[in-house]
C-alpha atoms as a PDB file:
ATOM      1  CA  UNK A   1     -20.141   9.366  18.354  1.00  0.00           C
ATOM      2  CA  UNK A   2     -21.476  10.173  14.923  1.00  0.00           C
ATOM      3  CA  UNK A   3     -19.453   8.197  12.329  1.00  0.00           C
ATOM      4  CA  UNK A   4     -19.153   8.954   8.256  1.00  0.00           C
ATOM      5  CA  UNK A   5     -18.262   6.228   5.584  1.00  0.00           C
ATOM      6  CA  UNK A   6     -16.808   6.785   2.268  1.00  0.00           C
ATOM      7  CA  UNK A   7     -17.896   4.415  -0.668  1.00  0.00           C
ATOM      8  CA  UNK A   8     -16.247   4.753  -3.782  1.00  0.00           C
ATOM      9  CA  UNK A   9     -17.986   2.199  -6.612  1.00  0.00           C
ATOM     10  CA  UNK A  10     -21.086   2.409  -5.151  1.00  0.00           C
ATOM     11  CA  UNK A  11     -22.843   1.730  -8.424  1.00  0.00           C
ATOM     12  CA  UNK A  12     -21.155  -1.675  -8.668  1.00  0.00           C
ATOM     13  CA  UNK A  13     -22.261  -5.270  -7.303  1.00  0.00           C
ATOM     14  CA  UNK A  14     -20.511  -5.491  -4.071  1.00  0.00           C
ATOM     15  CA  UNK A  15     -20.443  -1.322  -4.005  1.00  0.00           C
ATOM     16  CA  UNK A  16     -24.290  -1.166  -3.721  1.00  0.00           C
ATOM     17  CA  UNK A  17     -24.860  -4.079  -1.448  1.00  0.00           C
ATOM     18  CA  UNK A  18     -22.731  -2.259   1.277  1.00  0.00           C
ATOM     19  CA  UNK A  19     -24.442   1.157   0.614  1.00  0.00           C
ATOM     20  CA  UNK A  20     -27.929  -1.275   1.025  1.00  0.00           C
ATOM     21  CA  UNK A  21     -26.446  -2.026   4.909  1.00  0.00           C
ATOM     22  CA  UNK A  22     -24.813   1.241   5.697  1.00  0.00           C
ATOM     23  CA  UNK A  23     -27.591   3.584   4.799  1.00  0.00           C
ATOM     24  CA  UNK A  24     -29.920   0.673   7.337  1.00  0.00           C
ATOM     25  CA  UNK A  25     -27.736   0.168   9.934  1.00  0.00           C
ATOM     26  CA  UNK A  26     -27.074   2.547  12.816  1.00  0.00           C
ATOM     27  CA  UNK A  27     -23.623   2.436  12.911  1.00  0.00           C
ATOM     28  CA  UNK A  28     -23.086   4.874  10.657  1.00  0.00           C
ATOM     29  CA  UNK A  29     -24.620   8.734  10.802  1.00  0.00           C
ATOM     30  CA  UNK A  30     -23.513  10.110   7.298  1.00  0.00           C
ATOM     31  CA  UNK A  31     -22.623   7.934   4.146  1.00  0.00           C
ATOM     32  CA  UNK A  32     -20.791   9.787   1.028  1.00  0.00           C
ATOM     33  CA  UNK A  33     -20.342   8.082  -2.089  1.00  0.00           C
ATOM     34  CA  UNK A  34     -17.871   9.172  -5.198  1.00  0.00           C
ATOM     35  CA  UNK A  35     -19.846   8.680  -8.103  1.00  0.00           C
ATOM     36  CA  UNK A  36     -19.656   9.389 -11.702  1.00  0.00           C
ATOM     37  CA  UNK A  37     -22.938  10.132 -12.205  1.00  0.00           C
ATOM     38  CA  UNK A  38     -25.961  10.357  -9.570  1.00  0.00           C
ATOM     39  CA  UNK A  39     -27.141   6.869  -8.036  1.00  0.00           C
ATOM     40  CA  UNK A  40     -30.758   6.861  -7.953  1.00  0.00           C
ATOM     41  CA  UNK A  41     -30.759   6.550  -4.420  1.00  0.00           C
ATOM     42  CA  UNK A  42     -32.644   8.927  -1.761  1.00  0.00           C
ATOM     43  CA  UNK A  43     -32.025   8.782   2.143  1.00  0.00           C
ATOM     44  CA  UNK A  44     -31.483  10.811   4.656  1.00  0.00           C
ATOM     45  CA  UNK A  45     -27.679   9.832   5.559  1.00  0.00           C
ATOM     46  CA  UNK A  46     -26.727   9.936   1.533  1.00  0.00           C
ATOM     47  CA  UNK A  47     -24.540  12.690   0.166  1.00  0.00           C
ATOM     48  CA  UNK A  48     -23.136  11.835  -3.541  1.00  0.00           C
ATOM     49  CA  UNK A  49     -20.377  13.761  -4.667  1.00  0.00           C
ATOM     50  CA  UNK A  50     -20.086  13.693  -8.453  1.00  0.00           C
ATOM     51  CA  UNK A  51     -16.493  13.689  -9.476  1.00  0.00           C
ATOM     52  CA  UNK A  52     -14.141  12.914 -11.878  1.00  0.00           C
ATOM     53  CA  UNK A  53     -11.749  10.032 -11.230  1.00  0.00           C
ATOM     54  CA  UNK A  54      -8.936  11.018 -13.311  1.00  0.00           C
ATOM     55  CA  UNK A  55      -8.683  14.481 -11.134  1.00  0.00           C
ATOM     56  CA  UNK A  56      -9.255  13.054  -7.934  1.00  0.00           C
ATOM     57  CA  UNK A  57      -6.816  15.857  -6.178  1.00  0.00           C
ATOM     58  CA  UNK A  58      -9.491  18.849  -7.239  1.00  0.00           C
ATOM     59  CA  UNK A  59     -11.735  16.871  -4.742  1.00  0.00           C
ATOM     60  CA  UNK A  60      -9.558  15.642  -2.087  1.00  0.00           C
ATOM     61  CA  UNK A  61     -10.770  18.077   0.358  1.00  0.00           C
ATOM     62  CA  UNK A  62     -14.109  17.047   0.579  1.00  0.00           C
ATOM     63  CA  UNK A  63     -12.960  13.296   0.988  1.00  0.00           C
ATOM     64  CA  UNK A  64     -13.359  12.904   4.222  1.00  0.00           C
ATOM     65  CA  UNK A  65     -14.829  10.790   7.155  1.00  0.00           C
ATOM     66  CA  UNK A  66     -13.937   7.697   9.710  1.00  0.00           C
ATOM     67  CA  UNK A  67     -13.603   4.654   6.662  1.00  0.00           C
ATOM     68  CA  UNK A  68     -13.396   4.547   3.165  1.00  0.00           C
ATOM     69  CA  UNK A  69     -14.400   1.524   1.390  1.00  0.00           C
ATOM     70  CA  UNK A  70     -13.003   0.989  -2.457  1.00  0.00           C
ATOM     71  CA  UNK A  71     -15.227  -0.765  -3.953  1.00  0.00           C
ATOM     72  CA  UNK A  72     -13.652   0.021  -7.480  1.00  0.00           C
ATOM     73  CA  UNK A  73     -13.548  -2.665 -10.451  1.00  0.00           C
ATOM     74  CA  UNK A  74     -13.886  -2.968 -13.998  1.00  0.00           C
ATOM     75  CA  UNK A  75     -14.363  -5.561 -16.739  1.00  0.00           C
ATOM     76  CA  UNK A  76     -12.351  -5.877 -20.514  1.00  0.00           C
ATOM     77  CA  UNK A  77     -15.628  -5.452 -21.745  1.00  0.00           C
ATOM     78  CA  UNK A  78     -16.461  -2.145 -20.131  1.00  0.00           C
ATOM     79  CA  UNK A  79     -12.653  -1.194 -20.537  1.00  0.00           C
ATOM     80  CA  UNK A  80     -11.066  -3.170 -23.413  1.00  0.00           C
ATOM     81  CA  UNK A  81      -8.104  -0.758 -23.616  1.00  0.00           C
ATOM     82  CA  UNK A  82      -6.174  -2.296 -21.086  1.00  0.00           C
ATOM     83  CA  UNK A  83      -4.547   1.285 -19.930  1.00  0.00           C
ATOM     84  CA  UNK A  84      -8.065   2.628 -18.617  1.00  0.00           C
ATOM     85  CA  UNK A  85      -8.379  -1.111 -17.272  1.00  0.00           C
ATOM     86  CA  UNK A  86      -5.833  -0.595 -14.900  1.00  0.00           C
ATOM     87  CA  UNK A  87      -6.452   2.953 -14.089  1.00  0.00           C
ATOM     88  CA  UNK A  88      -9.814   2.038 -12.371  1.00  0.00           C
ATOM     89  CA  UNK A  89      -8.513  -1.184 -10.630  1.00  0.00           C
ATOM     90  CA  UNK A  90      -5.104   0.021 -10.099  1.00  0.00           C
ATOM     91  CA  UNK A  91      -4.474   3.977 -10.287  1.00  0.00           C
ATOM     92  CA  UNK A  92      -7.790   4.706  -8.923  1.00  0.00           C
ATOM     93  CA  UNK A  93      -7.776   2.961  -5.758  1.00  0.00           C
ATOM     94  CA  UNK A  94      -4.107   3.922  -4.915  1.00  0.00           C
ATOM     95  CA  UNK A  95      -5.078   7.449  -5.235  1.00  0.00           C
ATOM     96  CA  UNK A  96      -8.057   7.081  -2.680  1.00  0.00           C
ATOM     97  CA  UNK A  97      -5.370   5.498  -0.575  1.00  0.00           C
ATOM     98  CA  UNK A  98      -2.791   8.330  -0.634  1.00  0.00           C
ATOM     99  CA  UNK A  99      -6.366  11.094  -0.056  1.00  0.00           C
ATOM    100  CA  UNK A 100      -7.371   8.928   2.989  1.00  0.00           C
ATOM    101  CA  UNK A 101      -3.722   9.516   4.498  1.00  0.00           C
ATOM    102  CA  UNK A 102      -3.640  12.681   4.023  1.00  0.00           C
ATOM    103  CA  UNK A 103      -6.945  13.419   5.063  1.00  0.00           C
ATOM    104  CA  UNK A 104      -6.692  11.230   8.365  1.00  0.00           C
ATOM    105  CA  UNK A 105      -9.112   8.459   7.188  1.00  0.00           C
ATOM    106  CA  UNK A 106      -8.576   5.742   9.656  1.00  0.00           C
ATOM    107  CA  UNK A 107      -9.740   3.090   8.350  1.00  0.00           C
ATOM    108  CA  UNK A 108      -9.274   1.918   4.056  1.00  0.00           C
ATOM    109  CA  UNK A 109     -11.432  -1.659   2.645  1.00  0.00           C
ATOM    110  CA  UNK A 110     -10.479  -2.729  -0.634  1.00  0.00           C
ATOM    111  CA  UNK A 111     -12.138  -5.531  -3.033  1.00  0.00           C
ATOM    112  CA  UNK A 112      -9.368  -6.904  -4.467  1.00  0.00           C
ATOM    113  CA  UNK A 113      -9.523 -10.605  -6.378  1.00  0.00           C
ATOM    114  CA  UNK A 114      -8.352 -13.545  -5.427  1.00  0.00           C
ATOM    115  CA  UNK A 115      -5.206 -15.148  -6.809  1.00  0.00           C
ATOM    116  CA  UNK A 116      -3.878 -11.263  -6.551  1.00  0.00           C
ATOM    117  CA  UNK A 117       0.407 -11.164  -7.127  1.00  0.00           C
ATOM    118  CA  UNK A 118       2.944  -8.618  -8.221  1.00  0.00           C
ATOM    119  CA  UNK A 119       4.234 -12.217  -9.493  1.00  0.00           C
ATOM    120  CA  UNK A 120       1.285 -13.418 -11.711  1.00  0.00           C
ATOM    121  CA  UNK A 121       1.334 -14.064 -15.521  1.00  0.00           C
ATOM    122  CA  UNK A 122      -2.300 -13.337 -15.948  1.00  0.00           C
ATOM    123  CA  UNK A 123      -2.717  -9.554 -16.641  1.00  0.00           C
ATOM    124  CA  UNK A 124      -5.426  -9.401 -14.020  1.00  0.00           C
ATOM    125  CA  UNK A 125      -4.392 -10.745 -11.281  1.00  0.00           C
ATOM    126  CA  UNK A 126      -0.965  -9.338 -11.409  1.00  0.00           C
ATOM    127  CA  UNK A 127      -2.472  -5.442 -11.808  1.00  0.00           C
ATOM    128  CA  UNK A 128      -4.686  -6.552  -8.672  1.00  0.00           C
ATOM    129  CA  UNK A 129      -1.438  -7.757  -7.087  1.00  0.00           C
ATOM    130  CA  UNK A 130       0.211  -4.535  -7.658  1.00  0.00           C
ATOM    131  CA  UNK A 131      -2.574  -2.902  -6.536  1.00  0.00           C
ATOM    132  CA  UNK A 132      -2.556  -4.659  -3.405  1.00  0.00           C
ATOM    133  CA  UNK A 133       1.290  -4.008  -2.700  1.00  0.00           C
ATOM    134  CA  UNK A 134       1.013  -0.029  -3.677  1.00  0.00           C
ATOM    135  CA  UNK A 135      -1.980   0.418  -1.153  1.00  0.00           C
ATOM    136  CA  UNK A 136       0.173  -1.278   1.721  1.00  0.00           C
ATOM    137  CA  UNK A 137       3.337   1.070   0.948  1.00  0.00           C
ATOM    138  CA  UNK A 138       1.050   4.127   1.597  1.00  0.00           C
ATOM    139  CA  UNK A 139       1.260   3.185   5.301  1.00  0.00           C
ATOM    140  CA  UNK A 140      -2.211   3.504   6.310  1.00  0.00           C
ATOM    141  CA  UNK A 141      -3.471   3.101   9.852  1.00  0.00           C
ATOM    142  CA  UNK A 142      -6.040   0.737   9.229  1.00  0.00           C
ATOM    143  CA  UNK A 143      -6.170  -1.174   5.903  1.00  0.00           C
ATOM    144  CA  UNK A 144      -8.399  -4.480   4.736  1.00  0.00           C
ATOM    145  CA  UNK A 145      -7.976  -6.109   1.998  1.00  0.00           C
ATOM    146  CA  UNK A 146     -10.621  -8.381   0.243  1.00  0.00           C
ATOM    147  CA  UNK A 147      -9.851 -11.043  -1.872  1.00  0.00           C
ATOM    148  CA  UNK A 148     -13.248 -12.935  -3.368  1.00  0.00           C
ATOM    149  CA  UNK A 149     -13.180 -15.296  -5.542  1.00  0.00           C
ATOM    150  CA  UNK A 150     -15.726 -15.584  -8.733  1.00  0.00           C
ATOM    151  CA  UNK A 151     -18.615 -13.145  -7.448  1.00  0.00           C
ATOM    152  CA  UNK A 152     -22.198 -13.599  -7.901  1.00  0.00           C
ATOM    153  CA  UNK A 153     -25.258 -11.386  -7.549  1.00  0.00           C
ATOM    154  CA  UNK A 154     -27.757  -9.528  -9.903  1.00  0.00           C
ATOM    155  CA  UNK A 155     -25.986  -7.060 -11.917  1.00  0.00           C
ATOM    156  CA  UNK A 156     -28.164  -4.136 -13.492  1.00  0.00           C
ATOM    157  CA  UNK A 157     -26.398  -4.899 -17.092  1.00  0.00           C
ATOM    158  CA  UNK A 158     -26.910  -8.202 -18.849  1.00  0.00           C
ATOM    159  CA  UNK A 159     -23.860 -10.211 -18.558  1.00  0.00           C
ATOM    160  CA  UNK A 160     -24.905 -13.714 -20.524  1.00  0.00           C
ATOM    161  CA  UNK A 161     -21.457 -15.488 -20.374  1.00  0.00           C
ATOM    162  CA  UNK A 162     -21.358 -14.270 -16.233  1.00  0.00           C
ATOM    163  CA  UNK A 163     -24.504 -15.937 -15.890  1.00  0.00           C
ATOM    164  CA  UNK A 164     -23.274 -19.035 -17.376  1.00  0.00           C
ATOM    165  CA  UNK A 165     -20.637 -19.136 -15.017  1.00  0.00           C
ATOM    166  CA  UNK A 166     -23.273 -18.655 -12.376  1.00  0.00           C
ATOM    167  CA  UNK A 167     -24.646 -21.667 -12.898  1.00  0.00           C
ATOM    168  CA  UNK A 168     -21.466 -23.610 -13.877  1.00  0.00           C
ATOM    169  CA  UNK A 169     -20.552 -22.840 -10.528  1.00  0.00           C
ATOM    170  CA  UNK A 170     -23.201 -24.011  -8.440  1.00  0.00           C
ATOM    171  CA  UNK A 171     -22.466 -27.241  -9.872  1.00  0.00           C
ATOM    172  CA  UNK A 172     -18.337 -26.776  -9.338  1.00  0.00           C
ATOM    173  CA  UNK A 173     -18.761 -25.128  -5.763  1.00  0.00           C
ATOM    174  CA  UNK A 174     -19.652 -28.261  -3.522  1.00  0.00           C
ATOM    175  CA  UNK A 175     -16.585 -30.110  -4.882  1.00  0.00           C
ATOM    176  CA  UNK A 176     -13.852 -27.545  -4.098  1.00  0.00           C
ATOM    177  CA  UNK A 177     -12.923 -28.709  -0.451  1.00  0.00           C
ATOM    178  CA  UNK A 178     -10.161 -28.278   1.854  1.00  0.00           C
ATOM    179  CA  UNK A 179      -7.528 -25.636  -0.033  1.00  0.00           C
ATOM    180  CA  UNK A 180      -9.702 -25.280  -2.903  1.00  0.00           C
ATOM    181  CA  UNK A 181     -12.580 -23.815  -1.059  1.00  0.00           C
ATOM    182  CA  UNK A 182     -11.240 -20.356  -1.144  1.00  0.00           C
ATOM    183  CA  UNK A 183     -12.073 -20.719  -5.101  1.00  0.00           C
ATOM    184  CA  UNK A 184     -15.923 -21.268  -4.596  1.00  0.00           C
ATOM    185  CA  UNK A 185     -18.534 -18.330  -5.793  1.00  0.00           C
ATOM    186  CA  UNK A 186     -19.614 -16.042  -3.497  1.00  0.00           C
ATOM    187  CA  UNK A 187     -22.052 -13.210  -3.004  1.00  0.00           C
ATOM    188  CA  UNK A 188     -21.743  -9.783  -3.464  1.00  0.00           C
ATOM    189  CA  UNK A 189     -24.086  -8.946  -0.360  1.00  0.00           C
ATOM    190  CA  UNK A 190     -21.865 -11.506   2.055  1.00  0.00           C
ATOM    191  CA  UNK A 191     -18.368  -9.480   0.829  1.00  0.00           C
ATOM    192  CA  UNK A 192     -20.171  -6.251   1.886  1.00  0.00           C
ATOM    193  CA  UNK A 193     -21.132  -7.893   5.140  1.00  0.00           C
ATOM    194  CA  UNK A 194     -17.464  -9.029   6.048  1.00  0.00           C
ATOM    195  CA  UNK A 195     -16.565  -5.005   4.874  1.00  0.00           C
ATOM    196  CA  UNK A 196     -19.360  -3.828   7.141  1.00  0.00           C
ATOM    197  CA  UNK A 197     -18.280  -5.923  10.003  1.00  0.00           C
ATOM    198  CA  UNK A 198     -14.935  -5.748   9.796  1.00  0.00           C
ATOM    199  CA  UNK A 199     -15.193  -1.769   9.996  1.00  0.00           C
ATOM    200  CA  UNK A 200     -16.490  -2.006  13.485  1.00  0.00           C
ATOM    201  CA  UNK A 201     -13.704  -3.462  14.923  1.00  0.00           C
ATOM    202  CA  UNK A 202     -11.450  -0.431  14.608  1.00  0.00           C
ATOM    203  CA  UNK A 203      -8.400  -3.185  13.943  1.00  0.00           C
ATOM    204  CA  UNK A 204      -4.976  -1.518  12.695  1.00  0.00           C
ATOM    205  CA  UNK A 205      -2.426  -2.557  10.495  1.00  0.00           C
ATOM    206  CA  UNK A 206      -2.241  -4.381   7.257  1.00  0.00           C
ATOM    207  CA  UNK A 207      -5.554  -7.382   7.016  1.00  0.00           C
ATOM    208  CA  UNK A 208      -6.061  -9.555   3.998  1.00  0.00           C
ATOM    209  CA  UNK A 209      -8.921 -11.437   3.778  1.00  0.00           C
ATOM    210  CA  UNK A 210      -9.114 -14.813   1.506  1.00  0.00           C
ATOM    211  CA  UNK A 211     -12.424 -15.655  -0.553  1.00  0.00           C
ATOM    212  CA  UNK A 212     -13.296 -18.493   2.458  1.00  0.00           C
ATOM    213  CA  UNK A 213     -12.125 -15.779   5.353  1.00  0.00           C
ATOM    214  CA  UNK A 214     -14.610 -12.830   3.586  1.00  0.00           C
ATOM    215  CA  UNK A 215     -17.224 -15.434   4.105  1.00  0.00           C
ATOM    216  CA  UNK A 216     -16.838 -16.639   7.762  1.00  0.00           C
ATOM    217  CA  UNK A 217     -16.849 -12.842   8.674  1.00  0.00           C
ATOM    218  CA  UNK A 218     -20.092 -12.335   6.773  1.00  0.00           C
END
Protein backbone atom coordinates (compact mmCIF):
# COMPACT_ATOMS: atom_id res chain seq x y z
CA UNK A 1 0.00 0.00 0.00
CA UNK A 2 1.43 3.28 -1.18
CA UNK A 3 2.52 5.31 1.89
CA UNK A 4 3.22 9.40 2.09
CA UNK A 5 5.56 11.10 4.74
CA UNK A 6 5.43 14.57 5.88
CA UNK A 7 8.81 16.36 6.80
CA UNK A 8 8.66 19.60 8.21
CA UNK A 9 12.52 21.13 8.71
CA UNK A 10 13.75 19.41 6.01
CA UNK A 11 16.44 21.98 5.40
CA UNK A 12 17.93 21.30 8.83
CA UNK A 13 20.69 18.66 10.03
CA UNK A 14 18.66 15.82 11.20
CA UNK A 15 15.62 17.17 8.68
CA UNK A 16 17.74 16.43 5.55
CA UNK A 17 19.37 13.25 6.65
CA UNK A 18 15.83 11.62 6.91
CA UNK A 19 14.66 13.15 3.55
CA UNK A 20 18.38 11.46 2.27
CA UNK A 21 16.65 7.80 3.48
CA UNK A 22 13.06 8.39 2.67
CA UNK A 23 13.39 9.63 -0.85
CA UNK A 24 15.99 5.96 -1.15
CA UNK A 25 14.12 3.68 0.60
CA UNK A 26 11.01 1.89 -0.65
CA UNK A 27 8.96 2.25 2.11
CA UNK A 28 7.68 5.24 1.27
CA UNK A 29 5.81 6.19 -2.32
CA UNK A 30 5.38 10.07 -1.93
CA UNK A 31 7.49 12.40 0.43
CA UNK A 32 6.15 16.18 1.05
CA UNK A 33 8.18 18.57 2.78
CA UNK A 34 6.99 22.18 4.37
CA UNK A 35 9.55 24.44 3.43
CA UNK A 36 10.19 28.06 3.53
CA UNK A 37 11.83 28.32 0.56
CA UNK A 38 12.58 25.52 -2.22
CA UNK A 39 15.25 22.75 -1.16
CA UNK A 40 17.43 22.17 -4.00
CA UNK A 41 16.41 18.77 -4.18
CA UNK A 42 14.94 16.84 -7.39
CA UNK A 43 13.30 13.24 -7.23
CA UNK A 44 10.64 11.66 -8.32
CA UNK A 45 8.72 11.02 -4.83
CA UNK A 46 9.47 14.93 -3.73
CA UNK A 47 6.65 17.44 -3.57
CA UNK A 48 7.71 20.80 -1.56
CA UNK A 49 5.05 22.88 -0.46
CA UNK A 50 6.24 26.43 0.20
CA UNK A 51 4.42 27.88 3.12
CA UNK A 52 4.38 30.18 5.69
CA UNK A 53 4.76 28.94 9.26
CA UNK A 54 3.07 31.61 11.07
CA UNK A 55 -0.31 30.78 8.92
CA UNK A 56 -0.06 27.24 9.01
CA UNK A 57 -4.16 26.89 9.01
CA UNK A 58 -4.30 28.51 5.19
CA UNK A 59 -2.39 25.21 4.39
CA UNK A 60 -3.77 22.63 6.57
CA UNK A 61 -5.62 21.00 3.87
CA UNK A 62 -2.94 19.98 1.87
CA UNK A 63 -1.10 18.50 5.03
CA UNK A 64 -1.71 15.30 4.61
CA UNK A 65 -0.33 11.65 4.46
CA UNK A 66 0.44 8.35 6.78
CA UNK A 67 3.47 10.21 9.24
CA UNK A 68 4.64 13.46 9.83
CA UNK A 69 8.03 13.96 11.09
CA UNK A 70 8.91 17.55 12.92
CA UNK A 71 12.03 18.04 12.41
CA UNK A 72 11.75 21.81 13.53
CA UNK A 73 14.64 23.69 15.58
CA UNK A 74 16.30 26.84 15.87
CA UNK A 75 19.39 28.45 17.38
CA UNK A 76 19.72 32.14 19.54
CA UNK A 77 21.83 32.97 16.85
CA UNK A 78 19.42 32.47 14.00
CA UNK A 79 16.57 33.70 16.43
CA UNK A 80 18.02 35.93 19.19
CA UNK A 81 14.57 37.35 20.04
CA UNK A 82 13.61 34.74 22.23
CA UNK A 83 9.66 35.10 21.18
CA UNK A 84 10.38 33.84 17.47
CA UNK A 85 12.77 31.28 19.38
CA UNK A 86 10.03 29.60 20.80
CA UNK A 87 7.59 29.96 18.06
CA UNK A 88 9.68 27.58 15.81
CA UNK A 89 10.58 25.06 18.62
CA UNK A 90 7.47 25.44 20.49
CA UNK A 91 4.33 27.04 18.57
CA UNK A 92 5.35 25.55 15.39
CA UNK A 93 5.48 22.02 16.14
CA UNK A 94 2.27 22.07 18.33
CA UNK A 95 0.45 23.42 15.44
CA UNK A 96 1.63 20.50 13.06
CA UNK A 97 0.40 18.38 15.92
CA UNK A 98 -3.17 19.75 16.20
CA UNK A 99 -3.17 19.65 11.64
CA UNK A 100 -2.08 15.94 11.87
CA UNK A 101 -5.24 15.25 14.20
CA UNK A 102 -7.39 16.76 12.37
CA UNK A 103 -6.27 15.58 9.22
CA UNK A 104 -6.01 11.81 10.42
CA UNK A 105 -2.15 11.63 10.35
CA UNK A 106 -1.40 8.49 12.18
CA UNK A 107 1.65 8.65 13.04
CA UNK A 108 3.70 12.32 14.58
CA UNK A 109 8.06 12.13 15.24
CA UNK A 110 9.39 14.95 16.98
CA UNK A 111 13.23 16.01 17.66
CA UNK A 112 13.03 17.27 20.82
CA UNK A 113 16.43 17.78 23.17
CA UNK A 114 17.49 16.07 25.80
CA UNK A 115 17.20 17.25 29.39
CA UNK A 116 13.53 18.51 28.01
CA UNK A 117 11.06 19.68 31.36
CA UNK A 118 8.08 21.91 31.89
CA UNK A 119 10.31 22.06 35.25
CA UNK A 120 13.74 23.31 33.91
CA UNK A 121 15.50 26.64 34.75
CA UNK A 122 17.34 26.78 31.51
CA UNK A 123 15.13 28.64 28.93
CA UNK A 124 15.75 25.87 26.44
CA UNK A 125 15.13 23.02 27.79
CA UNK A 126 12.09 24.09 29.62
CA UNK A 127 10.36 25.56 26.09
CA UNK A 128 11.40 21.96 24.71
CA UNK A 129 9.74 20.53 27.82
CA UNK A 130 6.64 22.38 27.19
CA UNK A 131 6.77 21.49 23.89
CA UNK A 132 6.92 17.99 24.66
CA UNK A 133 3.87 18.09 27.19
CA UNK A 134 1.54 20.30 24.63
CA UNK A 135 2.16 17.68 21.75
CA UNK A 136 1.06 14.74 24.17
CA UNK A 137 -2.27 16.69 25.28
CA UNK A 138 -3.29 16.80 21.55
CA UNK A 139 -4.03 13.06 21.90
CA UNK A 140 -2.51 11.74 18.89
CA UNK A 141 -2.69 8.13 17.78
CA UNK A 142 0.77 7.56 17.29
CA UNK A 143 3.38 9.99 18.71
CA UNK A 144 7.50 9.65 19.12
CA UNK A 145 9.36 11.71 20.74
CA UNK A 146 13.20 12.21 20.25
CA UNK A 147 15.37 13.39 22.71
CA UNK A 148 19.31 13.67 21.38
CA UNK A 149 21.71 14.91 23.11
CA UNK A 150 24.58 17.43 21.63
CA UNK A 151 24.14 16.65 17.74
CA UNK A 152 26.80 16.42 15.26
CA UNK A 153 26.96 16.41 11.47
CA UNK A 154 27.97 18.88 8.63
CA UNK A 155 25.84 21.83 8.71
CA UNK A 156 25.63 23.98 5.37
CA UNK A 157 26.36 27.32 7.60
CA UNK A 158 29.64 27.77 9.41
CA UNK A 159 29.12 27.25 13.00
CA UNK A 160 32.94 27.76 14.54
CA UNK A 161 32.06 27.50 18.32
CA UNK A 162 29.68 24.07 17.21
CA UNK A 163 32.66 22.75 15.74
CA UNK A 164 34.64 23.26 18.76
CA UNK A 165 32.29 21.40 20.64
CA UNK A 166 32.62 18.73 18.00
CA UNK A 167 35.79 18.01 18.83
CA UNK A 168 35.59 18.71 22.62
CA UNK A 169 33.31 15.98 22.51
CA UNK A 170 35.03 13.27 20.93
CA UNK A 171 37.38 13.62 23.64
CA UNK A 172 34.36 13.86 26.53
CA UNK A 173 32.19 11.02 24.81
CA UNK A 174 34.18 7.76 25.80
CA UNK A 175 34.12 8.83 29.48
CA UNK A 176 30.35 9.35 29.96
CA UNK A 177 29.34 5.69 31.02
CA UNK A 178 26.55 4.07 32.67
CA UNK A 179 23.73 7.09 33.30
CA UNK A 180 25.80 9.58 31.69
CA UNK A 181 25.86 7.95 28.34
CA UNK A 182 22.60 9.38 27.27
CA UNK A 183 24.75 12.83 27.26
CA UNK A 184 27.30 11.64 24.54
CA UNK A 185 27.21 13.37 20.81
CA UNK A 186 25.44 11.86 18.32
CA UNK A 187 24.72 12.01 14.62
CA UNK A 188 22.25 13.64 12.81
CA UNK A 189 22.00 10.70 10.14
CA UNK A 190 21.63 7.90 13.19
CA UNK A 191 18.49 10.22 14.81
CA UNK A 192 16.91 10.07 11.31
CA UNK A 193 17.53 6.35 11.22
CA UNK A 194 15.79 5.63 14.69
CA UNK A 195 12.79 8.21 13.04
CA UNK A 196 12.85 6.10 9.90
CA UNK A 197 12.69 2.88 11.73
CA UNK A 198 10.61 3.60 14.26
CA UNK A 199 7.86 4.72 11.59
CA UNK A 200 7.59 1.21 10.35
CA UNK A 201 6.44 -0.23 13.28
CA UNK A 202 3.02 1.40 13.21
CA UNK A 203 3.36 1.52 17.36
CA UNK A 204 0.53 3.72 19.14
CA UNK A 205 0.49 5.77 22.00
CA UNK A 206 2.81 8.20 23.61
CA UNK A 207 7.04 6.95 22.89
CA UNK A 208 9.96 8.96 24.15
CA UNK A 209 13.11 8.13 23.09
CA UNK A 210 16.43 9.08 25.25
CA UNK A 211 19.76 10.25 23.40
CA UNK A 212 21.27 6.37 24.14
CA UNK A 213 17.61 4.75 23.09
CA UNK A 214 17.63 7.04 19.52
CA UNK A 215 20.90 5.32 19.02
CA UNK A 216 20.24 1.56 19.68
CA UNK A 217 17.22 1.99 17.24
CA UNK A 218 19.50 3.48 14.59
Amino acid sequence: MAKKAIIAGASGLTGSCLLDILLHQPAYDEVLVLVRKDLPVKHSKLTQMVVDFDKLDDFSVRITGDVLFCCLGSTKKKTPDLKDYRKVDHDYPFHLAQIALKNGISQFHSVSAIGASIKASNFYTKMKGEAENDIINVGLHSLHIYQPSFIAGERKENRPLEKFFIGLMKVIDPILIGKLKKYRSIAAKTIASAMYKQSLKNKTRVHIYSSDKIKELS
